[in-house]
Every structure is written in structure tokens, then in C-alpha cells.
C-alpha atoms as a PDB file:
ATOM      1  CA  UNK A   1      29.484  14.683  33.319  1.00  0.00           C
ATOM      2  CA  UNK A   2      31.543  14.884  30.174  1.00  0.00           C
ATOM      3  CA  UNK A   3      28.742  15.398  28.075  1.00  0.00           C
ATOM      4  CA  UNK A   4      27.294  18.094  30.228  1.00  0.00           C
ATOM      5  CA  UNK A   5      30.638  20.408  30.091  1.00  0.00           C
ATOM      6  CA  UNK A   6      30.704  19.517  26.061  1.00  0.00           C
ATOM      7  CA  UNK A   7      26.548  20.780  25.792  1.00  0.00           C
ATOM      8  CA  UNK A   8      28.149  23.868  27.960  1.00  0.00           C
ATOM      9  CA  UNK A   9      30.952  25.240  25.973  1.00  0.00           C
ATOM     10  CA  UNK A  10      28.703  24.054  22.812  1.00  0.00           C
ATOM     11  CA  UNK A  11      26.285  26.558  23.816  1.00  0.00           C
ATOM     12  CA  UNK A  12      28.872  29.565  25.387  1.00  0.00           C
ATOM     13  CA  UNK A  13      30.275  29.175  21.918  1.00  0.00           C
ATOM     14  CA  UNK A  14      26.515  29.241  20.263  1.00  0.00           C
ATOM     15  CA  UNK A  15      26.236  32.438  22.516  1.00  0.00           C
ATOM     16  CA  UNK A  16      29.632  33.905  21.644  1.00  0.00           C
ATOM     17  CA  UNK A  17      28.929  33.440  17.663  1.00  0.00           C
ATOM     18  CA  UNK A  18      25.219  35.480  17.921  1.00  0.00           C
ATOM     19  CA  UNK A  19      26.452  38.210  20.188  1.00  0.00           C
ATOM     20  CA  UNK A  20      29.539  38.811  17.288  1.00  0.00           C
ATOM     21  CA  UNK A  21      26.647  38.782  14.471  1.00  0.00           C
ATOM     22  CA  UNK A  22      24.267  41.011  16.414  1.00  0.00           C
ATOM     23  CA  UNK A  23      27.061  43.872  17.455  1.00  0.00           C
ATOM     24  CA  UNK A  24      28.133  43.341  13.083  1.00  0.00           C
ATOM     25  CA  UNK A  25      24.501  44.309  12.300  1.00  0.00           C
ATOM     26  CA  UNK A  26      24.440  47.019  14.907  1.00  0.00           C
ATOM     27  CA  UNK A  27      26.913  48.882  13.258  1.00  0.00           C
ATOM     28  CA  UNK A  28      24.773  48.532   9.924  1.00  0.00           C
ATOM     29  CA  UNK A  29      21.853  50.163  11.687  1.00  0.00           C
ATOM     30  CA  UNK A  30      20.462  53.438  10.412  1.00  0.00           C
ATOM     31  CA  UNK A  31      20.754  56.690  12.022  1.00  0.00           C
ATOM     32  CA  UNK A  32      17.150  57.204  11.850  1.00  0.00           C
ATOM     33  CA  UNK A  33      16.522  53.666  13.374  1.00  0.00           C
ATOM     34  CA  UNK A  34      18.800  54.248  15.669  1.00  0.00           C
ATOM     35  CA  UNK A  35      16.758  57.316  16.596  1.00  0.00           C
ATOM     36  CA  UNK A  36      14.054  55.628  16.943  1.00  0.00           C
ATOM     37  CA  UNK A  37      15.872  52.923  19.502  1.00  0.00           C
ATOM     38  CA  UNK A  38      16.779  55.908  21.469  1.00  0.00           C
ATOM     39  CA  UNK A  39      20.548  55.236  21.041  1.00  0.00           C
ATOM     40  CA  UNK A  40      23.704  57.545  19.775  1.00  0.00           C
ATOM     41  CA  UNK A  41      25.911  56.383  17.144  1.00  0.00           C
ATOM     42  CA  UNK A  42      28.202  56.370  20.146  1.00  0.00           C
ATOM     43  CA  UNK A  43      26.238  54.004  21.977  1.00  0.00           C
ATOM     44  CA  UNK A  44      26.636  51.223  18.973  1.00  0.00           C
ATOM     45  CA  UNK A  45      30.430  52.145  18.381  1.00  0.00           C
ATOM     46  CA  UNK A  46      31.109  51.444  22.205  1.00  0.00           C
ATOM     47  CA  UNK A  47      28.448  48.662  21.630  1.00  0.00           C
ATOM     48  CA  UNK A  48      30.292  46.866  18.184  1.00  0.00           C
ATOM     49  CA  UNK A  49      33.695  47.050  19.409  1.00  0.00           C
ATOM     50  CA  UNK A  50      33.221  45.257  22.388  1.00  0.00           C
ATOM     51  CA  UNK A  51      35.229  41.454  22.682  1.00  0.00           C
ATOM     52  CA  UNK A  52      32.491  38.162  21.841  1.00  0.00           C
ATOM     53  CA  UNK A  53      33.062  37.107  25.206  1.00  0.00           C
ATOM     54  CA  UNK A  54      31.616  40.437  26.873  1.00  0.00           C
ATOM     55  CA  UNK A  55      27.984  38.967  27.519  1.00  0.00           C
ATOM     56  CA  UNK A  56      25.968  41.698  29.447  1.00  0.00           C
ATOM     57  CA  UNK A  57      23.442  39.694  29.795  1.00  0.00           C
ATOM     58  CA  UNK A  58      25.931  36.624  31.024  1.00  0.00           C
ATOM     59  CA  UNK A  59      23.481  34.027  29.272  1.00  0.00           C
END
């Protein structure tokens, strides 16, 4: 049991660190990609500032 909850928050954690990285490289996105994505540069800065815990996908 104790090593199930440890494998848990190891992985929430995991989860937390690569939805921080992914919003950081959002914000680094292009315009023009961004374009392309079909997303405003509103849509990242609502996107980017959100807290590590927010999951939308709750994975």
C-alpha cells in the first residue's frame, strides 16, 4: 500500500513538472505557429499563467 501512494504522488509530481515545462514553451511559441494551431496570444497567456496543479486533462 505504501509503495502504491509513493508510485502516485511520484507520478502527480512527474505530471505537475511537464505541464509547468509545456505552458514555459507555450509562451515561446510563434505568432505564426500559433496561427497555425488556431489559438490567440490570449489563449496561451490564459494558458501559461495557469497554477502546475491545474491539469485539464486530470491525468
Amino acid at each position: 500500500m505504501k509503495g502504491q501512494i509513493s508510485a502516485g504522488w511520484f507520478a502527480r509530481v512527474v505530471r505537475w513538472h511537464q505541464l509547468s515545462r509545456e505552458r514555459a514553451h507555450l509562451r515561446r511559441v510563434s505568432d505564426a505557429t500559433l496561427k497555425d494551431l488556431g489559438l490567440s496570444r490570449a489563449d496561451i497567456e490564459i494558458e501559461s499563467h495557469r497554477h502546475f496543479w491545474e491539469d485539464p486533462f486530470n491525468k
